[in-house]
C-alpha atoms as a PDB file:
ATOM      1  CA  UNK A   1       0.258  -5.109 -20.290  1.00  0.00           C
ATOM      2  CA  UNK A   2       1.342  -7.301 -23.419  1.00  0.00           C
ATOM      3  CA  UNK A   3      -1.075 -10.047 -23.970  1.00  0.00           C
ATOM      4  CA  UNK A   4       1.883 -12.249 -23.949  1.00  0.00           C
ATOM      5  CA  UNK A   5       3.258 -11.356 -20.576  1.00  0.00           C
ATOM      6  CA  UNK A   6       4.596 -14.538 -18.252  1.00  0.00           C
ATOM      7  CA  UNK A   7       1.763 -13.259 -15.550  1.00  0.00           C
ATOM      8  CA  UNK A   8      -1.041 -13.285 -18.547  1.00  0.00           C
ATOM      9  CA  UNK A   9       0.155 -16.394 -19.945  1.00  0.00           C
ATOM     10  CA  UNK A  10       0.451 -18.265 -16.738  1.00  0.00           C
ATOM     11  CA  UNK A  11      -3.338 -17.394 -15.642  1.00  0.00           C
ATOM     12  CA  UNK A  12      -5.055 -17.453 -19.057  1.00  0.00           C
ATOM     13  CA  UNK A  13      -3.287 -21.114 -19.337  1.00  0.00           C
ATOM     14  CA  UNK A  14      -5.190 -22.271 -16.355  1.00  0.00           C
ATOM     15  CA  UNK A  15      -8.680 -20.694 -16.495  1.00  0.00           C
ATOM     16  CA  UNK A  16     -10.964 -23.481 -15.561  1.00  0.00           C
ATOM     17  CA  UNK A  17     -11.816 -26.046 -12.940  1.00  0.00           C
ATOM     18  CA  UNK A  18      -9.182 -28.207 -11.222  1.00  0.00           C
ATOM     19  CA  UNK A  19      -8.450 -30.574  -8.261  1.00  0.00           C
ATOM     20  CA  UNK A  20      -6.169 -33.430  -6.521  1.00  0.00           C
ATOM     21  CA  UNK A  21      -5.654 -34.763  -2.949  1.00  0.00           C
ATOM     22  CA  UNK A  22      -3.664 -32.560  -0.890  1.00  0.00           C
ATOM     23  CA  UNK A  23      -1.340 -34.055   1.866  1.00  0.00           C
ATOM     24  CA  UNK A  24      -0.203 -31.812   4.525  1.00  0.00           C
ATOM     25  CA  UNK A  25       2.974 -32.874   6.946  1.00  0.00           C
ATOM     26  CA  UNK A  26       3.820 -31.801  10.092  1.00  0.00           C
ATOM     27  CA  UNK A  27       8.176 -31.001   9.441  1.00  0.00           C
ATOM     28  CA  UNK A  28       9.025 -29.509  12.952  1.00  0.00           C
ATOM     29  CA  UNK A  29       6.612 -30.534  15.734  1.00  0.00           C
ATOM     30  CA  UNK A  30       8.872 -27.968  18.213  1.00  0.00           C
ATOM     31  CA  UNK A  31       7.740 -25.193  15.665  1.00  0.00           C
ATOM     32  CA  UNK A  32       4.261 -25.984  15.509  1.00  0.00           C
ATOM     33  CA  UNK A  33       4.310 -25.607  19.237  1.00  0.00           C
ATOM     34  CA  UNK A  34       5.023 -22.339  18.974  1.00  0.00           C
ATOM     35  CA  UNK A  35       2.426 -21.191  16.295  1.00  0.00           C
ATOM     36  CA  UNK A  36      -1.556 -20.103  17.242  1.00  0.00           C
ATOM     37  CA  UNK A  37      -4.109 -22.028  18.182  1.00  0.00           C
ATOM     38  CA  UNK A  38      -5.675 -22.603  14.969  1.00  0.00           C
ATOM     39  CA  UNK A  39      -2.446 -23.912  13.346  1.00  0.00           C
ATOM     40  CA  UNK A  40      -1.970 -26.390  16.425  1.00  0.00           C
ATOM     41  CA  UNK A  41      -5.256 -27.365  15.609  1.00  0.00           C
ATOM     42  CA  UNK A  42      -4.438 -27.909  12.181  1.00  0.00           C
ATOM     43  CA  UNK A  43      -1.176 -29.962  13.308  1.00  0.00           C
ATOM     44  CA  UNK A  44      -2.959 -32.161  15.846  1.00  0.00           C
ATOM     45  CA  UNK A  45      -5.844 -32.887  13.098  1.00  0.00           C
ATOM     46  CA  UNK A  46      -2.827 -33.620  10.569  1.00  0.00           C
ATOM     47  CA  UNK A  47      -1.324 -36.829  12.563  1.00  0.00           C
ATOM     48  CA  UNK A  48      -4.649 -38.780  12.053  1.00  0.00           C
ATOM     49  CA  UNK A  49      -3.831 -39.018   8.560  1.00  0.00           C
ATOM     50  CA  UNK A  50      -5.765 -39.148   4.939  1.00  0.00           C
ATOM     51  CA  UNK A  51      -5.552 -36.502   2.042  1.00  0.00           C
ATOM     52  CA  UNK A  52      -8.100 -34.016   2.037  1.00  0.00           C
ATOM     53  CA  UNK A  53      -9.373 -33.017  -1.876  1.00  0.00           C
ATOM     54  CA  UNK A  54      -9.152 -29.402  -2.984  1.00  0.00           C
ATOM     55  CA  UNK A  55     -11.185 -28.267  -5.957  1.00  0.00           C
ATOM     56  CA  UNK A  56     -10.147 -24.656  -6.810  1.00  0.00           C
ATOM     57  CA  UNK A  57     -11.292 -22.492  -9.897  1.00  0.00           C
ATOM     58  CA  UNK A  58      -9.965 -19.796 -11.993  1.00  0.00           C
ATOM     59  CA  UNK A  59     -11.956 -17.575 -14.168  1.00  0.00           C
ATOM     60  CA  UNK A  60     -10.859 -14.263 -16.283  1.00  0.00           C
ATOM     61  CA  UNK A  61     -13.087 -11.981 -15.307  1.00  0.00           C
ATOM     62  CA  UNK A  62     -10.670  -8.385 -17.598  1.00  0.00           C
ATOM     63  CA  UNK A  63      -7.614  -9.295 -19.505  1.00  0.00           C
ATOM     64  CA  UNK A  64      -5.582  -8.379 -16.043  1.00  0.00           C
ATOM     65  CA  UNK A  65      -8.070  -9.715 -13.401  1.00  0.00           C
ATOM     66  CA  UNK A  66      -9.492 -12.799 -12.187  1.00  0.00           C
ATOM     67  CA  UNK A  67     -12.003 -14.374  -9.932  1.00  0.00           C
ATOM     68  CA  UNK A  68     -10.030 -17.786  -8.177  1.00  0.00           C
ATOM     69  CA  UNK A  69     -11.951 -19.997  -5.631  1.00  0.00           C
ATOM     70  CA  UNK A  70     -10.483 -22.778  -3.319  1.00  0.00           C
ATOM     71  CA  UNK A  71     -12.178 -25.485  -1.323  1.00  0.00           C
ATOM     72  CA  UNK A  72     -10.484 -27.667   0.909  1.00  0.00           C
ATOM     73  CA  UNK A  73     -12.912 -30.531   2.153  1.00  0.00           C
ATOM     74  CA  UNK A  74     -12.073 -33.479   4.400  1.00  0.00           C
ATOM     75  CA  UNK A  75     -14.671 -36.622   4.666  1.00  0.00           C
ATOM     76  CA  UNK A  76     -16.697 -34.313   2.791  1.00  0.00           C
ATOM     77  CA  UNK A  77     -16.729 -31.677   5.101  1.00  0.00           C
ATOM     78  CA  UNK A  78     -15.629 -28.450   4.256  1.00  0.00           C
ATOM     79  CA  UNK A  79     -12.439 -27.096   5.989  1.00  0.00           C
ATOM     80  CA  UNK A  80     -11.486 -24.107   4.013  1.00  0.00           C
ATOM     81  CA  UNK A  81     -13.161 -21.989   1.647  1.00  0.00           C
ATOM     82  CA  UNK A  82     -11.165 -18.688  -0.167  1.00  0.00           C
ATOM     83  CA  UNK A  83     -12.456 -16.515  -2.748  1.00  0.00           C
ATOM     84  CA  UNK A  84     -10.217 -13.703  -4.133  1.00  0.00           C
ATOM     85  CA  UNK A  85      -9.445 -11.057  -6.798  1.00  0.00           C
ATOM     86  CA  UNK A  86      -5.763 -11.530  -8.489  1.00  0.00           C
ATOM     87  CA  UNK A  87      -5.104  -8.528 -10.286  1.00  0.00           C
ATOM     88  CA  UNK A  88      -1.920  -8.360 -12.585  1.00  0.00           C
ATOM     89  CA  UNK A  89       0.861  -5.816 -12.623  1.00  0.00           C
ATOM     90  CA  UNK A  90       1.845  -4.148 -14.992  1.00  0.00           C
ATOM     91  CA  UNK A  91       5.065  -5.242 -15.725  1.00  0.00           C
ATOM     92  CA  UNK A  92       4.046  -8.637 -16.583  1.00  0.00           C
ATOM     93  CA  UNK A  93       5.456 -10.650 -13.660  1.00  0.00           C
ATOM     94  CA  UNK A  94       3.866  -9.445 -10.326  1.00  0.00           C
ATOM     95  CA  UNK A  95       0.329  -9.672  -8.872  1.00  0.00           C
ATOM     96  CA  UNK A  96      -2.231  -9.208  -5.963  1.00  0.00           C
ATOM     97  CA  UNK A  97      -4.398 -10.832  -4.358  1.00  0.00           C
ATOM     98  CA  UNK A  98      -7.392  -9.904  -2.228  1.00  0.00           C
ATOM     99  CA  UNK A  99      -9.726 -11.540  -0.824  1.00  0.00           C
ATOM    100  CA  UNK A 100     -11.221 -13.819   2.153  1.00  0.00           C
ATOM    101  CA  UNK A 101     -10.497 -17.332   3.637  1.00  0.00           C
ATOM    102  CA  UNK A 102     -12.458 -19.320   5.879  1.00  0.00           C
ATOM    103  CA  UNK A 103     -10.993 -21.947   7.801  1.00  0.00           C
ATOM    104  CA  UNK A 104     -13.393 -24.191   9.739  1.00  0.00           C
ATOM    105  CA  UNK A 105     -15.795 -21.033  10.984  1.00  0.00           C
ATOM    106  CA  UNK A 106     -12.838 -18.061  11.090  1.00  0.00           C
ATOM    107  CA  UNK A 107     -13.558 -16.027   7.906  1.00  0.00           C
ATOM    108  CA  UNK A 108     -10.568 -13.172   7.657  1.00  0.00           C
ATOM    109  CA  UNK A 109     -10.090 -11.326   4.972  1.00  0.00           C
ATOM    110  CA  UNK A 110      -6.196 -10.917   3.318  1.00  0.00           C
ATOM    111  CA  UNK A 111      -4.288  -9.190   0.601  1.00  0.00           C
ATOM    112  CA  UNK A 112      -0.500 -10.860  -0.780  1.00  0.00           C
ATOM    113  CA  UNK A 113       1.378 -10.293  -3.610  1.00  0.00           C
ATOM    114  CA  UNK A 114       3.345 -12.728  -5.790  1.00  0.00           C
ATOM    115  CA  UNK A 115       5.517 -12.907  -8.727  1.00  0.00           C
ATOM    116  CA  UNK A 116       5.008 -15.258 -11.950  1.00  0.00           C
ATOM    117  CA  UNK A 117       8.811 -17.038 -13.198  1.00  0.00           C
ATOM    118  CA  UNK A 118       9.635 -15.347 -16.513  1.00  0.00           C
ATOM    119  CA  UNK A 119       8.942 -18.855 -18.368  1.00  0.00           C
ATOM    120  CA  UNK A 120       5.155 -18.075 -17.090  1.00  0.00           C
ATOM    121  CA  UNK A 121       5.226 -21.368 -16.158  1.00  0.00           C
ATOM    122  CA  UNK A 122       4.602 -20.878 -12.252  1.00  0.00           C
ATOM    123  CA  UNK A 123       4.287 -18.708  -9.651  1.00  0.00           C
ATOM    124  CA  UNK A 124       5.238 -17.659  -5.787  1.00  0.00           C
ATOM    125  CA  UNK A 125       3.184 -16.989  -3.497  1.00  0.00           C
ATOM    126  CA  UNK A 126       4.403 -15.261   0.280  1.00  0.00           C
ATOM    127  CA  UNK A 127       1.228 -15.561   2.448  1.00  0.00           C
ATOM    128  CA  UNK A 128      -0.031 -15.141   6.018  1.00  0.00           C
ATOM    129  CA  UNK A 129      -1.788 -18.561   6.975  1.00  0.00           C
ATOM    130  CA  UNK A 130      -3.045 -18.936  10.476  1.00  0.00           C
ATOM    131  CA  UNK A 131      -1.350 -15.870  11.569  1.00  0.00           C
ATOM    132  CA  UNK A 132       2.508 -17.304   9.912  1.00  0.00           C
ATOM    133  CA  UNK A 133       4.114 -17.184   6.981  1.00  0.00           C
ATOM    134  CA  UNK A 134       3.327 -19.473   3.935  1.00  0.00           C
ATOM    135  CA  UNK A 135       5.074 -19.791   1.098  1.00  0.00           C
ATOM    136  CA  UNK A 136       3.712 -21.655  -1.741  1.00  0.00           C
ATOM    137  CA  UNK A 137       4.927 -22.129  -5.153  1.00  0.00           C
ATOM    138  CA  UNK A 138       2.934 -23.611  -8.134  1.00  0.00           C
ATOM    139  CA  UNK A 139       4.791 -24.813 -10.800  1.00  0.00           C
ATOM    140  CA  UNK A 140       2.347 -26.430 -14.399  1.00  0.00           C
ATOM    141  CA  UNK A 141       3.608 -29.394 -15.467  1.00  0.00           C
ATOM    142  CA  UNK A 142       2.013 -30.998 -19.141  1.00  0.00           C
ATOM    143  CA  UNK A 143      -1.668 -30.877 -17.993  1.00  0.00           C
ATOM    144  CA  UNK A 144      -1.595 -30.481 -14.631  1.00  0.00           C
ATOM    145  CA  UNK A 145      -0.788 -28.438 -11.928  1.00  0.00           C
ATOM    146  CA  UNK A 146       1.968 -28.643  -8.924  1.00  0.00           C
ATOM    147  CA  UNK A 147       1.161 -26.916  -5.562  1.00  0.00           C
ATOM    148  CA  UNK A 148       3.837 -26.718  -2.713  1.00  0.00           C
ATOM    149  CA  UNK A 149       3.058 -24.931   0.733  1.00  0.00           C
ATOM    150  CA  UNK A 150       5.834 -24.748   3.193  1.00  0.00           C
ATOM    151  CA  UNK A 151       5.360 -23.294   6.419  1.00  0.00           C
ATOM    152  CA  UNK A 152       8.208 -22.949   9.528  1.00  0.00           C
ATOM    153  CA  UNK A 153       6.174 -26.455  10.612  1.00  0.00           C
ATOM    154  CA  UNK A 154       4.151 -27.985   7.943  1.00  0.00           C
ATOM    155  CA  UNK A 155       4.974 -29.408   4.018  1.00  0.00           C
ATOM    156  CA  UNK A 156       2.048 -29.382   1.638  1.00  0.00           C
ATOM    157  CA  UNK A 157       1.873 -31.237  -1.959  1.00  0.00           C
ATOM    158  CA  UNK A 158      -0.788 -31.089  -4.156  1.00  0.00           C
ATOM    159  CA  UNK A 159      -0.811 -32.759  -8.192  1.00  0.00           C
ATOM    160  CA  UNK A 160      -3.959 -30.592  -9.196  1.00  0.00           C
ATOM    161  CA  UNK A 161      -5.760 -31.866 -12.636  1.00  0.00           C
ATOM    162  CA  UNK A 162      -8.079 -30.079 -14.564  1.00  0.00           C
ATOM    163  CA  UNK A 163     -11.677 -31.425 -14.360  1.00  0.00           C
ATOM    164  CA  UNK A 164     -14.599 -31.391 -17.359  1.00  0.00           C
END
């Protein structure tokens, strides 16, 4: 894989330590209804409002692979943890990820795939959350970095900055 792939580019370019204040909306209330148990939970804690803080880190660990950690934390308690392999493709635009996430005390483990734009300037991300679809896009803009997560019932926004 060319050093100077989009995929290579993109995660090279953001090796480090970063976070913001996520804040995750409830779109379709009818929807939500319909998901598991765990994602009504999510909904119902949603309405009492406040941003939790994610801190998430990215470190190369072979020119192709690398080691990414997320923690989402609410009041200071921890609400989900993920740790996880992404390991590039070879033709310099797609990826997968494997790995585990723990929401609350329900650790699963998960594999997705994904696909870098071919300014290597973000990235898309189709994944299973809660048992439904998620589909999150990051997009870097000057020093930071923009996470969306849209679900069939939720909208998420993140502004993620890189920390010391």
């Amino acid at each position: 894989m060319p050093d100077a792939s989009p995929s290579v580019c993109y995660y090279r370019s953001l090796v480090g330590r970063w976070s913001g204040r996520f804040e995750l909306l409830v779109t379709d209330r009818s929807a939500l209804g319909r998901q598991s148990l765990f994602a009504r939970l999510v909904g119902t804690a949603v309405r009492f409002g406040g941003r939790a803080r994610i801190a998430t880190t990215l470190a190369a660990k072979a020119p192709d692979r690398f080691h990414h950690t997320t923690l989402v934390s609410r009041f200071g308690l921890p609400l989900l943890r993920s740790s996880e392999t992404i390991t590039l493709a070879a033709d310099g635009t797609s990826f997968v990820i494997e790995g585990w996430q723990c929401f609350l005390w329900r650790r699963e483990p998960y594999r997705a795939t994904g696909t870098i734009t071919a300014d290597g300037q973000g990235a898309h991300y189709p994944i299973t959350w809660l048992g439904a679809p998620l589909d999150q896009t990051t997009r870097i803009e000057g020093r930071c970095l923009r996470l969306c997560q849209r679900t069939a019932w939720s909208a998420g926004e993140v502004l993620l900055e890189r920390q010391p």
